[in-house]
N, C-alpha and C. Protein backbone atom coordinates (compact mmCIF):
# COMPACT_ATOMS: atom_id res chain seq x y z
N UNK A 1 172.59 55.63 -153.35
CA UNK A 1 172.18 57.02 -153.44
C UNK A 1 173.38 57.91 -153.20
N UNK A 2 173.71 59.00 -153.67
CA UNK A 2 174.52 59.65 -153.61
C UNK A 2 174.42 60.77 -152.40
N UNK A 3 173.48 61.22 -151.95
CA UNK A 3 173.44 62.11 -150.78
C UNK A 3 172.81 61.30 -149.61
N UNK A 4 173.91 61.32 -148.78
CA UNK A 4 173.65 60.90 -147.61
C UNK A 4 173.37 61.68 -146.15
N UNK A 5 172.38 61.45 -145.78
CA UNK A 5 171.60 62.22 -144.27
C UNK A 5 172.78 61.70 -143.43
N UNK A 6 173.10 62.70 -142.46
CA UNK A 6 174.16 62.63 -141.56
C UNK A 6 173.60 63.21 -140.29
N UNK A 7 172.17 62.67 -140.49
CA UNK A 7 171.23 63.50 -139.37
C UNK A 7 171.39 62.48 -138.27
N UNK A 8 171.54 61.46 -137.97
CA UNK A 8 171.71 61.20 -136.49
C UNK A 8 173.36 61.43 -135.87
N UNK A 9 174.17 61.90 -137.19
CA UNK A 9 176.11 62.07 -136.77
C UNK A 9 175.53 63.73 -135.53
N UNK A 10 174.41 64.47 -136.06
CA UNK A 10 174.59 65.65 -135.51
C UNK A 10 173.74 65.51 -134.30
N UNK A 11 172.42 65.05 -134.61
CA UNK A 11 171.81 64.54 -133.39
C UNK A 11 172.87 64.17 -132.24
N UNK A 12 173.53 63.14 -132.12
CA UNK A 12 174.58 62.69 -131.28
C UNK A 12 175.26 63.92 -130.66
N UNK A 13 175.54 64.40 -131.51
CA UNK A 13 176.77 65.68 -131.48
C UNK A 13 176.03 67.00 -130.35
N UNK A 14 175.02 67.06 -131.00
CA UNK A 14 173.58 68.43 -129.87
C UNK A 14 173.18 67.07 -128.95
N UNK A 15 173.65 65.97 -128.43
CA UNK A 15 173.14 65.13 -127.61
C UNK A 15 171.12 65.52 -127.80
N UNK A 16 170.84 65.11 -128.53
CA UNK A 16 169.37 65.14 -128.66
C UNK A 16 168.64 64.10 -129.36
N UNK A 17 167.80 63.57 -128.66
CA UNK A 17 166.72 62.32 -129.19
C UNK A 17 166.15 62.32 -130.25
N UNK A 18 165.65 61.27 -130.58
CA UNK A 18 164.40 61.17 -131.78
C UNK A 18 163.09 61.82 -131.56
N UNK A 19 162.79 61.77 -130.25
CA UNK A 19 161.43 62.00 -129.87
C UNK A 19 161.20 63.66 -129.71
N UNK A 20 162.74 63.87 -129.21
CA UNK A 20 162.40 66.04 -128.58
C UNK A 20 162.64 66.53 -130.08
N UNK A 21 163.59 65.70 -131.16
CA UNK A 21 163.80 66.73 -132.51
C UNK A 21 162.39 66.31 -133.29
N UNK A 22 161.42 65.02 -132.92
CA UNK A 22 160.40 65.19 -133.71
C UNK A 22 159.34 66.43 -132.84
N UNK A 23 159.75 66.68 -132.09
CA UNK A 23 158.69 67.22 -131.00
C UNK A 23 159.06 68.72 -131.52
N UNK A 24 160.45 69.05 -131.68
CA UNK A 24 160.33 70.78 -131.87
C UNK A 24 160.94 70.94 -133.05
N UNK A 25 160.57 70.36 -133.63
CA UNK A 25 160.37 70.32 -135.50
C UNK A 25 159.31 70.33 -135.95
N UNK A 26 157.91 69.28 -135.11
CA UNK A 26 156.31 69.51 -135.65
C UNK A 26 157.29 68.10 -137.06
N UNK A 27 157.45 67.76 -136.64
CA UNK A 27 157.13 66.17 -137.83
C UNK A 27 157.17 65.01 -137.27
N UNK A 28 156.82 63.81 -137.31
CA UNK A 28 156.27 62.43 -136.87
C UNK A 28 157.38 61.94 -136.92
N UNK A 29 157.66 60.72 -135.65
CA UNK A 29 158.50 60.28 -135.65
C UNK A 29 159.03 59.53 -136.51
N UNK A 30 157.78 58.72 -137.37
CA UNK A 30 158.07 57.51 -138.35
C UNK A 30 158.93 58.67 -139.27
N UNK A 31 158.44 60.02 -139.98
CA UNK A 31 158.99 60.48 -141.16
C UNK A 31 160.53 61.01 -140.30
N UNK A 32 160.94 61.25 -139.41
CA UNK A 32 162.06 61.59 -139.14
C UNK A 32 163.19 60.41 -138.76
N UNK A 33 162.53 59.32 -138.59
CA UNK A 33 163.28 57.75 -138.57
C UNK A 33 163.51 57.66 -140.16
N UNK A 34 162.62 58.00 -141.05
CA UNK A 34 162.95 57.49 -142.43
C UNK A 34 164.17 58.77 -142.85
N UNK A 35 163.97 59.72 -142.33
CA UNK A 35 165.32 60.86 -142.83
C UNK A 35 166.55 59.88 -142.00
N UNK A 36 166.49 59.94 -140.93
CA UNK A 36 167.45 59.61 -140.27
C UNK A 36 168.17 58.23 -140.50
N UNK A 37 167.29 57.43 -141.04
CA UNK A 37 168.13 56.53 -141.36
C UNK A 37 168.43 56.24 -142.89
N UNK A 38 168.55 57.16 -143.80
CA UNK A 38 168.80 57.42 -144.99
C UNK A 38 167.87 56.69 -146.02
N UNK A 39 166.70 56.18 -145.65
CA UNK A 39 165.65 55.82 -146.40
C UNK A 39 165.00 57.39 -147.42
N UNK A 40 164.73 58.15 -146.97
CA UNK A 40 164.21 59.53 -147.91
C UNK A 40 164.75 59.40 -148.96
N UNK A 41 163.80 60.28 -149.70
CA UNK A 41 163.44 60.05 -151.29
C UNK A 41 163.63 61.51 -151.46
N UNK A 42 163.82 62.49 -150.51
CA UNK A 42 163.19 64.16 -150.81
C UNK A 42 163.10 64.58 -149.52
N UNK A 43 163.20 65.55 -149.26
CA UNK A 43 163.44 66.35 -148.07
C UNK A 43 162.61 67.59 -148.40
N UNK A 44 161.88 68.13 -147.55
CA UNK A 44 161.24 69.89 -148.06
C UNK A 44 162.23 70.66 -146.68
N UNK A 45 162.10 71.83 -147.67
CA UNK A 45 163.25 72.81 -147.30
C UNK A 45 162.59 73.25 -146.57
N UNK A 46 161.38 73.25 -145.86
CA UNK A 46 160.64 73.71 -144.55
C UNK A 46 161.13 72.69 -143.78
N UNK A 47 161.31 71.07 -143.71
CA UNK A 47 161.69 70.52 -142.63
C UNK A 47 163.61 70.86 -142.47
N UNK A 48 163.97 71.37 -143.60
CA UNK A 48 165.58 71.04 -143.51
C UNK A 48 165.50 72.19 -142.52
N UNK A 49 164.90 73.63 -143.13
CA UNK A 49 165.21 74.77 -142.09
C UNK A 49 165.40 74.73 -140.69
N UNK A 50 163.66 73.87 -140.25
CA UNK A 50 163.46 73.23 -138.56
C UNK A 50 164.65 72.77 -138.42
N UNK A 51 165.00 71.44 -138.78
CA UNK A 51 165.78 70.46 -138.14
C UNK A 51 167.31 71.18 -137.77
N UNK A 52 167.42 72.27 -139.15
CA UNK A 52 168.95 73.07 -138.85
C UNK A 52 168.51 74.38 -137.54
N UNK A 53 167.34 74.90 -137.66
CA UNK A 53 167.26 75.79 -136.36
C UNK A 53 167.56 75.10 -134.62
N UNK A 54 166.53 74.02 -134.99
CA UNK A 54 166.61 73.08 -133.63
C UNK A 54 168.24 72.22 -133.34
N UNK A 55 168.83 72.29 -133.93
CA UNK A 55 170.42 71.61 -134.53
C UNK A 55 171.51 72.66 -134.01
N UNK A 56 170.79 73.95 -134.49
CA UNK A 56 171.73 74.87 -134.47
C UNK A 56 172.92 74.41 -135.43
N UNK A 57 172.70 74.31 -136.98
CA UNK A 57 173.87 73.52 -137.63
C UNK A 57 173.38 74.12 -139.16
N UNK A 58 174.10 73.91 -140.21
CA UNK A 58 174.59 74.32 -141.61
C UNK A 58 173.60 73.11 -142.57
N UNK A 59 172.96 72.68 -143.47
CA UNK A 59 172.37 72.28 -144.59
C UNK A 59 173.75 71.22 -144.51
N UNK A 60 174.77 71.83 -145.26
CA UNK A 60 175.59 70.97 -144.99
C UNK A 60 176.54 69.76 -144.20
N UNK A 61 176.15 70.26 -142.61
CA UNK A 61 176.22 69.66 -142.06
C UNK A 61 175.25 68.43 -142.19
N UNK A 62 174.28 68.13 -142.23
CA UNK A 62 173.24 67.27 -142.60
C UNK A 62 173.27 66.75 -143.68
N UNK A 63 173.37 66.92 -145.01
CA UNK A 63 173.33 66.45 -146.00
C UNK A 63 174.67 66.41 -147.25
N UNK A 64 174.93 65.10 -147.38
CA UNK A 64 176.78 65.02 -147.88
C UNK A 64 176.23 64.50 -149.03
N UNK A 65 177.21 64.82 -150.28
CA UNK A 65 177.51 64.13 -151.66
C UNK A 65 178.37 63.69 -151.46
N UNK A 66 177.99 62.27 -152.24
CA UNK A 66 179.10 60.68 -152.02
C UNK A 66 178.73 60.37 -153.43
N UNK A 67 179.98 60.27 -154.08
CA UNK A 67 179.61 60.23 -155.30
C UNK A 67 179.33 58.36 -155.41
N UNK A 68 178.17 57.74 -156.38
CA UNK A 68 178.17 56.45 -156.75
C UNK A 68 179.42 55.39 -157.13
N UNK A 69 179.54 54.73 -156.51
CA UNK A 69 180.92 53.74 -156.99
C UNK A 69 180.56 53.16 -158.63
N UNK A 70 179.07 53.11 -159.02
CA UNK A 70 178.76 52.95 -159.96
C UNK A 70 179.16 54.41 -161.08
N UNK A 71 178.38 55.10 -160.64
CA UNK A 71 179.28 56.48 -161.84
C UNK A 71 180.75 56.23 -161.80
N UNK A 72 181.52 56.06 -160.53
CA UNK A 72 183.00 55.67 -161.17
C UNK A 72 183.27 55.10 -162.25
N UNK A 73 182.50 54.06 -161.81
CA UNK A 73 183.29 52.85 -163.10
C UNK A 73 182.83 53.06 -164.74
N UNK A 74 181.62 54.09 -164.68
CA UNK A 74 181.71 54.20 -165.89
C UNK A 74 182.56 55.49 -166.21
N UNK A 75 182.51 56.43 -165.12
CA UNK A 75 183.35 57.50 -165.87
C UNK A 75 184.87 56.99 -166.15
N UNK A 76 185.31 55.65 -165.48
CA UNK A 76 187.00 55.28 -165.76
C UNK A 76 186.65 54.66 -167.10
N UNK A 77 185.92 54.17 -167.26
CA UNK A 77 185.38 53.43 -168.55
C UNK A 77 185.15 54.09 -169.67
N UNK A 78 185.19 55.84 -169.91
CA UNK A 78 184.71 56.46 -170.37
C UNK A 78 186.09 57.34 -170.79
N UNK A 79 187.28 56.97 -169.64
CA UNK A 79 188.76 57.78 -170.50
C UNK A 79 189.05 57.62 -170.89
């Protein structure tokens, strides 16, 4: 996948748990284990807002483009 959750790099960083960011976000722990450990399929921009208010942090901070090692090889394949 090309965008990768960098949500437990910031967690660490605000020293804050799984349990208090599911707690003052209002989302379940299972769905914030599946963000956090880069399983998600989709994110809603109501949970990105929470998680960046409670974070105190940037969209960006949380969520990185990594481009596919697979698109590489075809775009070298493609000059």
């Amino acid at each position: 996948m090309s965008i990768v959750i960098n949500l437990d790099v910031m967690m660490a960083k605000k020293k804050i748990g799984l349990t208090e960011l599911a707690k003052e976000v209002d989302i379940t722990m299972a769905n914030l284990s599946i963000l956090k450990n880069n399983k998600a399929r989709a994110v809603r921009f109501t949970t990105l807002n929470a998680i960046c208010r409670v974070l105190d942090c940037q969209p960006g901070d949380i969520l990185e483009y990594v481009p596919d090692e697979e698109g590489i090889k075809i775009s070298e394949e493609g000059i």
